[in-house]
C-alpha atoms as a PDB file:
ATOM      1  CA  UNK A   1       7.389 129.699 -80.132  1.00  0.00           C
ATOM      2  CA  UNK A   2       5.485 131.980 -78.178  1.00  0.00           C
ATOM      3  CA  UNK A   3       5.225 135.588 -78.764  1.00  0.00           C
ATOM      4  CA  UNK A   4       5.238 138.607 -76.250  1.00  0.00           C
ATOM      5  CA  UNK A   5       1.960 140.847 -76.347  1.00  0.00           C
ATOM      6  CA  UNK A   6       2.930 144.768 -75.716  1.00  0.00           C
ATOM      7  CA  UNK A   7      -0.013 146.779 -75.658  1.00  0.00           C
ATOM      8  CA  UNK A   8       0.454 150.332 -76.974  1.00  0.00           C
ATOM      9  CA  UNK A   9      -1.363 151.617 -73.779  1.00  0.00           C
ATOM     10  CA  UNK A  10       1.338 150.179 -71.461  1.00  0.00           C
ATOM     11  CA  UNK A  11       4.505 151.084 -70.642  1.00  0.00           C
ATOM     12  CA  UNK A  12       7.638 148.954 -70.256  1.00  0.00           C
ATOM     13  CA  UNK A  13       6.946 146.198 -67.200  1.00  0.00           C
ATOM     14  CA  UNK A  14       8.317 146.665 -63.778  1.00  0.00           C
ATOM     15  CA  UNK A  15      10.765 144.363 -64.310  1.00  0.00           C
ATOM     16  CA  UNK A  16      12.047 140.915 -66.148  1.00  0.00           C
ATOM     17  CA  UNK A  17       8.370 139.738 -67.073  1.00  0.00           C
ATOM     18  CA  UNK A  18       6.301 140.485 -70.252  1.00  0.00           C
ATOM     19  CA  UNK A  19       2.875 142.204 -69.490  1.00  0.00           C
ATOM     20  CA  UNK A  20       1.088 139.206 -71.856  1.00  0.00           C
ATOM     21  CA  UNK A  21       2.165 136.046 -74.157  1.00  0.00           C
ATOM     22  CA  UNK A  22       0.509 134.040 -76.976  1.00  0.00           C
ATOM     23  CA  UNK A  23       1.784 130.724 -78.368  1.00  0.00           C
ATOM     24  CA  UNK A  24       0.784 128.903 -80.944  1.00  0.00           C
ATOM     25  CA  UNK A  25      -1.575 125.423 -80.160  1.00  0.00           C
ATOM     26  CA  UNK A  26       0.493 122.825 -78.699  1.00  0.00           C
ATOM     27  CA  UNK A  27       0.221 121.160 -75.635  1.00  0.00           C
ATOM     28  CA  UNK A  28       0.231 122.619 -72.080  1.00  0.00           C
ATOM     29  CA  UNK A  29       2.637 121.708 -69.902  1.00  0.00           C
ATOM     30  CA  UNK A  30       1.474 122.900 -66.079  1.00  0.00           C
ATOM     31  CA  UNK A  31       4.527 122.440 -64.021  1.00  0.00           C
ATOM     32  CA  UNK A  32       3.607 122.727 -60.251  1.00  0.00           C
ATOM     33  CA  UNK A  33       5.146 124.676 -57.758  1.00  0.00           C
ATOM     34  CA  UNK A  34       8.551 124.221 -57.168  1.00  0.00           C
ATOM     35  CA  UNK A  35      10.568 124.742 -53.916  1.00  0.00           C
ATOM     36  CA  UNK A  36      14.354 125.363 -53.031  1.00  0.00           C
ATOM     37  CA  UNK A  37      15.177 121.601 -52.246  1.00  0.00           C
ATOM     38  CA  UNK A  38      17.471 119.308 -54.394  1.00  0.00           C
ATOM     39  CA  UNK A  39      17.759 116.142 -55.556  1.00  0.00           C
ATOM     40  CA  UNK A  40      18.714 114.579 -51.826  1.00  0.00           C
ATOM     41  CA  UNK A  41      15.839 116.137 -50.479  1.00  0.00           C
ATOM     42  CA  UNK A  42      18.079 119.189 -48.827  1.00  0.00           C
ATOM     43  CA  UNK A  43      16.868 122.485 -48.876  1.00  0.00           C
ATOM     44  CA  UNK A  44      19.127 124.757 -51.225  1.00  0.00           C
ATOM     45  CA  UNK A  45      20.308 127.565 -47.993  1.00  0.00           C
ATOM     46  CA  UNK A  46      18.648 129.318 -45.773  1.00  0.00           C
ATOM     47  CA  UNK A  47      18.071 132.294 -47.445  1.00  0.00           C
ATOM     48  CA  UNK A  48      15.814 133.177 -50.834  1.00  0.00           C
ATOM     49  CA  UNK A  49      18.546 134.239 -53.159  1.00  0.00           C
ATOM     50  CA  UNK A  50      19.819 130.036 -53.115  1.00  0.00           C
ATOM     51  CA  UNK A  51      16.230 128.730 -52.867  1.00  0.00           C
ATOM     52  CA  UNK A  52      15.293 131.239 -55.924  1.00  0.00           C
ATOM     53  CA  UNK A  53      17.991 129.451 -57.730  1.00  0.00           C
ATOM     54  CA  UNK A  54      16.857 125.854 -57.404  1.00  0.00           C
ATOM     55  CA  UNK A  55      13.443 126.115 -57.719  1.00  0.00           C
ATOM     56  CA  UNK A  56      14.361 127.233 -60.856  1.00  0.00           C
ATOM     57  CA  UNK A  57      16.333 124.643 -61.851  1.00  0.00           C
ATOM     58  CA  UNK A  58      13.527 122.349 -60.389  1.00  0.00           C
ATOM     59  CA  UNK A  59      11.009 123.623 -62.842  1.00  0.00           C
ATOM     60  CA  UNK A  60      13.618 123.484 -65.316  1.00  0.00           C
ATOM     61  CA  UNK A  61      14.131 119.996 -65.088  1.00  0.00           C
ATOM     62  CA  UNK A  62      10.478 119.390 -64.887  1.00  0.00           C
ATOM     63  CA  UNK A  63      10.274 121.299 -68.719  1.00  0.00           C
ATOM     64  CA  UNK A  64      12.781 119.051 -69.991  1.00  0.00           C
ATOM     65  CA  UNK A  65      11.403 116.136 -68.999  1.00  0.00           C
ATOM     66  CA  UNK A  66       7.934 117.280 -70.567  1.00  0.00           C
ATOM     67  CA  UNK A  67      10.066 117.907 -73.776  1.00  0.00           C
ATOM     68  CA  UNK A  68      10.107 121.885 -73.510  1.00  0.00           C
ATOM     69  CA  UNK A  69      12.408 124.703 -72.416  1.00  0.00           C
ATOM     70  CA  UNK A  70      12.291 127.945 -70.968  1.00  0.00           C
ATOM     71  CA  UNK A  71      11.702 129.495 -74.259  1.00  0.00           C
ATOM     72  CA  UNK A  72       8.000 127.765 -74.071  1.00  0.00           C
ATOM     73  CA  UNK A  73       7.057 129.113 -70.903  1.00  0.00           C
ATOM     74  CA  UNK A  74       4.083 131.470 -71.004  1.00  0.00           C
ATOM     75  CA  UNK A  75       3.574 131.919 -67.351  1.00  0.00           C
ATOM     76  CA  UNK A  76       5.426 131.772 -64.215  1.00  0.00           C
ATOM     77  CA  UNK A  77       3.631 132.507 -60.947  1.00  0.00           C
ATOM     78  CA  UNK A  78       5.758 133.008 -57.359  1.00  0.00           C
ATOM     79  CA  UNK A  79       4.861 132.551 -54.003  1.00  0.00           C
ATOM     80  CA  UNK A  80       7.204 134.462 -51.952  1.00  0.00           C
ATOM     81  CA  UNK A  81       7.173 134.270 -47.677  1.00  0.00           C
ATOM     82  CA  UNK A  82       7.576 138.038 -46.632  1.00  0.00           C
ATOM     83  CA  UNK A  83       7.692 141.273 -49.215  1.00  0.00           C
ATOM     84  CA  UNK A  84      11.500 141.299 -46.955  1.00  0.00           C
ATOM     85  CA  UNK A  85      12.567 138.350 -49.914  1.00  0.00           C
ATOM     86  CA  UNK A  86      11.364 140.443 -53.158  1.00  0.00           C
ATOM     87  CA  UNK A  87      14.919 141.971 -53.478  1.00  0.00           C
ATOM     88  CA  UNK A  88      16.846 138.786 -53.156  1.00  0.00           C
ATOM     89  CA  UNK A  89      14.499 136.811 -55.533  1.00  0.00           C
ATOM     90  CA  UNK A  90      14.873 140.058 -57.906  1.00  0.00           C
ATOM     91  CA  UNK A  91      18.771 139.677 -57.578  1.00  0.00           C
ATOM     92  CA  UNK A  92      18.406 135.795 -57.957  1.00  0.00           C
ATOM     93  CA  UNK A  93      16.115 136.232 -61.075  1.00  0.00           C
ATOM     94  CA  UNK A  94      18.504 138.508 -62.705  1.00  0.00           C
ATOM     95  CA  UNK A  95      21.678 136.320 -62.376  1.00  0.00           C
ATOM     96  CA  UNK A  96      19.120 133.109 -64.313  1.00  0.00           C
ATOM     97  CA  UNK A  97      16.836 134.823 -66.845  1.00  0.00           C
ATOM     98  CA  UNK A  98      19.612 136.234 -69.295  1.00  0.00           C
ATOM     99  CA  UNK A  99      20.709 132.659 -69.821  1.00  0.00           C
ATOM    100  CA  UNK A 100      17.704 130.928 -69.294  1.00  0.00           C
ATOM    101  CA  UNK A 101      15.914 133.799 -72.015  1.00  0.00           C
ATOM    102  CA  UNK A 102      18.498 135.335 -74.063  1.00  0.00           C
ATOM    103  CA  UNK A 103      16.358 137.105 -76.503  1.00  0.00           C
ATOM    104  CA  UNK A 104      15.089 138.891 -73.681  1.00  0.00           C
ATOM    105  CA  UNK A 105      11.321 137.918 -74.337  1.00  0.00           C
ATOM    106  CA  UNK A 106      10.785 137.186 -70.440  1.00  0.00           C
ATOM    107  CA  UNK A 107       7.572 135.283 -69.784  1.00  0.00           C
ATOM    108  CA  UNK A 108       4.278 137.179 -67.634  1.00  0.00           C
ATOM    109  CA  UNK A 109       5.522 136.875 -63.823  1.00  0.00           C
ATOM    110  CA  UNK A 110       2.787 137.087 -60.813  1.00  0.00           C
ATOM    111  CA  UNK A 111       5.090 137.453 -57.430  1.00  0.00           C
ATOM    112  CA  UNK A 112       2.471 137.039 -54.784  1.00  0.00           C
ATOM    113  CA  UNK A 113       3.395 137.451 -50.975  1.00  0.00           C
ATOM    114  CA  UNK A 114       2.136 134.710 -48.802  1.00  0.00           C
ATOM    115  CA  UNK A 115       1.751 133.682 -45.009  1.00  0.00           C
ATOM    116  CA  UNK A 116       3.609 130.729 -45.415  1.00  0.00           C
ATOM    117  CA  UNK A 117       4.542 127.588 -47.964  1.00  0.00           C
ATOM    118  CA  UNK A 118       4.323 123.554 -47.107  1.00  0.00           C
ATOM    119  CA  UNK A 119       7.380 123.630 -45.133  1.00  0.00           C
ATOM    120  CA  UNK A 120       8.156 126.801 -42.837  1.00  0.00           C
ATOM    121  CA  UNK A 121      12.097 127.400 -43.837  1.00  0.00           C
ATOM    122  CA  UNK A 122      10.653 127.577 -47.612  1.00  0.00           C
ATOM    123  CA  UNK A 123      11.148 131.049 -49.045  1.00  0.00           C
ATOM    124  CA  UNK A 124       9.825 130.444 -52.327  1.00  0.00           C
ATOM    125  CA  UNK A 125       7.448 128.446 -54.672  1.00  0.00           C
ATOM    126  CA  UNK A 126       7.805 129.010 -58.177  1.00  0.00           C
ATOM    127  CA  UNK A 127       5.022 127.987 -60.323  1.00  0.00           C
ATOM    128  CA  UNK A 128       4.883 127.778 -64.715  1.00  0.00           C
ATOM    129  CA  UNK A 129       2.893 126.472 -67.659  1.00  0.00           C
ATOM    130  CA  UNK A 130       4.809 126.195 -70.868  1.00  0.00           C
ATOM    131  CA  UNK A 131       3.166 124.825 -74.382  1.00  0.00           C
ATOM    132  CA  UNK A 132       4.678 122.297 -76.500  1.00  0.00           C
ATOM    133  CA  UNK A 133       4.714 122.986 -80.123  1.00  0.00           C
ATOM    134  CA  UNK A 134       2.218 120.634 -81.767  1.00  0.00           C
ATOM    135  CA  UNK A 135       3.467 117.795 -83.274  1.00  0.00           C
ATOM    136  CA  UNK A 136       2.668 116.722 -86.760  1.00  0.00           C
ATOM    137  CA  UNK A 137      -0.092 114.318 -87.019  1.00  0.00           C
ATOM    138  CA  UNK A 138       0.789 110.354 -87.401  1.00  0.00           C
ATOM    139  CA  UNK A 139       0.853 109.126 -90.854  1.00  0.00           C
ATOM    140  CA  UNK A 140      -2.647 107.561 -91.102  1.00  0.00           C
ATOM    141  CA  UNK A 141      -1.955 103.372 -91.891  1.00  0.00           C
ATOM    142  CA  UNK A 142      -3.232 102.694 -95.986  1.00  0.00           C
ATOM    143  CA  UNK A 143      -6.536 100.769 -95.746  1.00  0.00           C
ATOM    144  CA  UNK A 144      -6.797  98.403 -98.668  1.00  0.00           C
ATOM    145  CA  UNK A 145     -10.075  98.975-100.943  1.00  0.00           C
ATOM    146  CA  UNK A 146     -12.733  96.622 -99.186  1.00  0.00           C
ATOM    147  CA  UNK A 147     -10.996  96.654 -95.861  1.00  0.00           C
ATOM    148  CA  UNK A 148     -12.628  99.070 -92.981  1.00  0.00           C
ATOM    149  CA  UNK A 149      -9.630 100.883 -90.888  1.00  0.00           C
ATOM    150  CA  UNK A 150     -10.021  99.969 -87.202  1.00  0.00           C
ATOM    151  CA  UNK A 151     -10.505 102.416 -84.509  1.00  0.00           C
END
């Protein structure tokens, strides 16, 4: 499970994000960014708040089908259309992270305001890397005295 870094230097972060995290070795899991569209291909609403929301739940589903959830993401990164969206994202964020991270350990957030994203009535792009726990190694097949194991 990863671990949040607090540096004694720092204060508090800005908001729901830790300044730094460590995790143990494992694999990483890069999940790319995701957009406010469902399933059918529909984009979530018009405005940021409802495409916040299911891009989140896209990169959610893309950590459970790697195996993972949000409790082994180390790093989300957002792409956000106009600094006019940072509220409604913040608002968005705030009614998903408690449930999605209930001990509170909130993984390192960059929000980064862009010109645009692929499609121009896309608000957001949420990007995250998570690492898998290692696994335990496979139980190594007996070789027989005599016998070479094959590679």
């Amino acid at each position: 499970m990863p671990r949040v870094i607090k540096p004694k230097s720092f204060g508090a972060p800005l908001g729901m994000y830790s300044h730094g995290m460590a995790a143990p070795a494992g694999e990483i899991v890069v999940v790319a960014g995701q957009v406010g569209v469902g399933a059918g291909g529909h984009v979530a609403g018009a405005d940021v708040g409802a495409q916040t929301r299911q891009a989140l739940e896209n990169v959610h589903a893309v950590l459970a089908a790697a195996g993972c959830g949000w409790g082994d993401v180390v790093r989300l990164q957002t792409f956000l259309v106009s600094a006019d969206d940072i509220p409604g994202f913040m608002r968005a964020r705030q009614e998903v992270f408690p449930g999605s991270f209930p001990d509170g350990a909130y993984p390192p957030n960059t929000l980064v305001v862009v010109s645009r994203l692929v499609r121009p009535e896309l608000r957001v792009e949420i990007e995250a890397m998570a690492v898998r726990p290692a696994r335990r190694p496979a139980a190594r097949a007996r070789v027989r005295p005599g016998k070479r194991a094959r590679r």
